[in-house]
Protein backbone atom coordinates (compact mmCIF):
# COMPACT_ATOMS: atom_id res chain seq x y z
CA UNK A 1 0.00 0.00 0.00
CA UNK A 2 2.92 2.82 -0.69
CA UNK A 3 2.23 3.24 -3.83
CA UNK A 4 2.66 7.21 -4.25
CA UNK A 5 -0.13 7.29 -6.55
CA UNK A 6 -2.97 5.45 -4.40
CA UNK A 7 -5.66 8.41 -3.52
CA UNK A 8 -5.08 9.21 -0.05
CA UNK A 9 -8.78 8.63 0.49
CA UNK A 10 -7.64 5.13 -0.53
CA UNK A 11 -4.76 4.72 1.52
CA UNK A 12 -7.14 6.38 5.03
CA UNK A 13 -9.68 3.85 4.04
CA UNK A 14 -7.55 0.85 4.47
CA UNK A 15 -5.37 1.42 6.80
CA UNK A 16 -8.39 2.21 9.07
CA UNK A 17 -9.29 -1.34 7.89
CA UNK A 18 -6.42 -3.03 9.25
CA UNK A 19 -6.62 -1.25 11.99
CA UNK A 20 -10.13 -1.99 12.97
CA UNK A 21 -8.95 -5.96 11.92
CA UNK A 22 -6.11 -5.90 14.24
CA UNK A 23 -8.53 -4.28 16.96
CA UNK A 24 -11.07 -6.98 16.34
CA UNK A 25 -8.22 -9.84 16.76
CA UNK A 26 -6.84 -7.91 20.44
CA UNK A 27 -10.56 -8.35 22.01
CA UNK A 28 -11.65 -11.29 20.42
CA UNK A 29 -8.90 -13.57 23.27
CA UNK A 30 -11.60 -11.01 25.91
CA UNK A 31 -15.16 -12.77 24.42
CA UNK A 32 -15.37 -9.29 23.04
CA UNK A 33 -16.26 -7.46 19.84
CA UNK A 34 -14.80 -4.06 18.95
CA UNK A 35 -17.94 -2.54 19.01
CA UNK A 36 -18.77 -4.25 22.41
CA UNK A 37 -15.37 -2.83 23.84
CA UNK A 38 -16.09 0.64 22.72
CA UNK A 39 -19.35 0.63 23.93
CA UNK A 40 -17.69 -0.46 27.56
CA UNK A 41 -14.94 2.14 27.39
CA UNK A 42 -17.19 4.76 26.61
CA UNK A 43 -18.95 4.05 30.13
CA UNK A 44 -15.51 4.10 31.51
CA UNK A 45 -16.20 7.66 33.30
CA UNK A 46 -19.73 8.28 33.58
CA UNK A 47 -22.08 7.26 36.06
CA UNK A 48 -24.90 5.66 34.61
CA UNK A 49 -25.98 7.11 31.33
CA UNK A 50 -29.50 5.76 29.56
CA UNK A 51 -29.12 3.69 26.25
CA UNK A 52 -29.90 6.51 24.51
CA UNK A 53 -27.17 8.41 25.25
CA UNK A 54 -24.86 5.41 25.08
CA UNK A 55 -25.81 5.09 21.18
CA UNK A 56 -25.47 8.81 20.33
CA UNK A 57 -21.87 8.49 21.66
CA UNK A 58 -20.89 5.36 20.07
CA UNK A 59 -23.07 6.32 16.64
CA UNK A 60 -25.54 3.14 17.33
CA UNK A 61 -29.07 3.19 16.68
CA UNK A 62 -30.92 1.92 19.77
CA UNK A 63 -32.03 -1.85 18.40
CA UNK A 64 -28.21 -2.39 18.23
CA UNK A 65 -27.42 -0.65 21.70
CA UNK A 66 -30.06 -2.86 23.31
CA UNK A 67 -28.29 -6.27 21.59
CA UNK A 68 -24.92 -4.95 22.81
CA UNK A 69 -25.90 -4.36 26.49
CA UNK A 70 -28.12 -7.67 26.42
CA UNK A 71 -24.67 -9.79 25.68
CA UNK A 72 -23.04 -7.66 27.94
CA UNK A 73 -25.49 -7.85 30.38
CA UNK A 74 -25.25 -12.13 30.49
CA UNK A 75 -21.64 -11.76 30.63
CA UNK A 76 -22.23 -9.59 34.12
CA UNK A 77 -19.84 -6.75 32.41
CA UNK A 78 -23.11 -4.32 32.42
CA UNK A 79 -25.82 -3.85 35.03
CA UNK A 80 -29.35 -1.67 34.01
CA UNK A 81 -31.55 -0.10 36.82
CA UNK A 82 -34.22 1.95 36.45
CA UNK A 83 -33.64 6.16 35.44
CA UNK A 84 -34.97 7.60 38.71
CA UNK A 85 -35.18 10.48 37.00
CA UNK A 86 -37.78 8.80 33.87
CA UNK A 87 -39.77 5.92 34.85
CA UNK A 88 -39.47 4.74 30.99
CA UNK A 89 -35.48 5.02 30.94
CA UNK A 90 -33.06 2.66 32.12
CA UNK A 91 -29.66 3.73 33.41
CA UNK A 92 -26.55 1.61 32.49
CA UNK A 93 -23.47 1.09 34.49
CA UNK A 94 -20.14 -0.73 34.19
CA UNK A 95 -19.90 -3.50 36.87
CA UNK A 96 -16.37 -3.98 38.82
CA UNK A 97 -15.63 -6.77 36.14
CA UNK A 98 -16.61 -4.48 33.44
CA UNK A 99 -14.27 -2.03 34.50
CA UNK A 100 -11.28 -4.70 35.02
CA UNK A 101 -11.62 -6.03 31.29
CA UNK A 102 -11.82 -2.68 30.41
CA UNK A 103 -8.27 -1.86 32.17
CA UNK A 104 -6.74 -5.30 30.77
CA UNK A 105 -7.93 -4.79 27.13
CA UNK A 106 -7.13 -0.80 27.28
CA UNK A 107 -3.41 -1.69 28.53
CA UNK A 108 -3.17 -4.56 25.71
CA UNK A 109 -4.06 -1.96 23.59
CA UNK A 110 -1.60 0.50 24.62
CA UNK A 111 1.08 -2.27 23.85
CA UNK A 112 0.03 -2.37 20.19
CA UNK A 113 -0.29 1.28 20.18
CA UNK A 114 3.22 1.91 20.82
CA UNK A 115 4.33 -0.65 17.90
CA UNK A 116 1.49 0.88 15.64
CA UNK A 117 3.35 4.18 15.55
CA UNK A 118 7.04 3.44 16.22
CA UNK A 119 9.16 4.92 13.80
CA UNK A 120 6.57 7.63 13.60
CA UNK A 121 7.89 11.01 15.85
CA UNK A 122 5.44 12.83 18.28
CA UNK A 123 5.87 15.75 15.55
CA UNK A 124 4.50 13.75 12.79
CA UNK A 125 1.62 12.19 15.28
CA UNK A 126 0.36 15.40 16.26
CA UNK A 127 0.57 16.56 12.17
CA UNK A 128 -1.57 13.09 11.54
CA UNK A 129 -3.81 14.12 14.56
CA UNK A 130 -4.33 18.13 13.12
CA UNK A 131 -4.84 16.36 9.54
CA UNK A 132 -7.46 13.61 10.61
CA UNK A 133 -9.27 16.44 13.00
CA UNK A 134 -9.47 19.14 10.36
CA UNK A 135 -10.83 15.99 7.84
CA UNK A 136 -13.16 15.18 10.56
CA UNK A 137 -14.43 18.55 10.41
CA UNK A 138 -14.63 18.67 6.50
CA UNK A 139 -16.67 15.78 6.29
CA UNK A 140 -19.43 16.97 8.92
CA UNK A 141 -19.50 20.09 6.84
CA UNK A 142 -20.14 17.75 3.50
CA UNK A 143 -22.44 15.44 5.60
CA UNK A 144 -24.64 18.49 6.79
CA UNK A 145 -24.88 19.90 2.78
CA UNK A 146 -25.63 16.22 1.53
CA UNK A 147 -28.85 16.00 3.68
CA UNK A 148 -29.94 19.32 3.32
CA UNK A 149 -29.94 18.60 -0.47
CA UNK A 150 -31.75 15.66 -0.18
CA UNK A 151 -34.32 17.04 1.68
CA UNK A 152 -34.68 19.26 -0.37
């Protein structure tokens, strides 16, 4: 994949593919799936948030959020109570076993994060991170136009 003339949308595209591969094959040894240890990590620091909240931050629509915390649930990672707040909203929280697979798999993947970028200087990273951020930002701009014209 250094071929010079690959279009750098391209080259984004699958490396972000063997990334997500390679993240896939670090959790799988945990009984996990990538999208199940995002959804854990992004609990991580809050205390209790409702399922709907859980999806907007992981980008899940709520059919899939309720699957997720249903395996998580059996596996005694997760633990719902009732939103005292909204009798028709349920609260989820990480359990203490949650929150030590969490740990593990998060320092595994610090491991492979170290080998990901060696060779790669803190300079360049943070010129990869500006790039990917102001990209980021370009493509929510594009996103917003695209629906507005096909609303329209």
């Amino acid at each position: 994949m250094n071929d010079e003339k690959e279009p750098l949308g391209r080259v984004i595209y699958l490396t972000s593919l063997e990334m997500r591969n390679l993240a896939e094959k670090i959790v799988k040894p945990f009984g996990l799936t990538l999208e199940q240890f995002i959804l854990l990590k992004s609990m991580v620091y809050g205390a209790g948030v409702t399922q709907r909240q859980l999806g907007e931050k992981v980008h899940k629509k709520p059919a899939n959020i309720t699957r997720m915390l249903d395996r998580l649930e059996a596996k005694d990672f997760v633990v719902r109570r009732d939103d005292p707040d909204d009798r028709r909203a349920l609260l989820v929280f990480l359990t203490e076993m949650g929150l030590e697979l969490v740990e593990k798999v998060e320092g595994v993947f610090q491991s492979y994060s170290a080998q990901l970028f060696s060779g790669i200087s803190d300079n360049e990273q943070q010129i990869i991170r500006n790039s990917f951020g102001r990209m980021s930002t370009n493509i929510q701009r594009m996103t917003e136009k695209f629906n507005q014209n096909s609303l329209a």
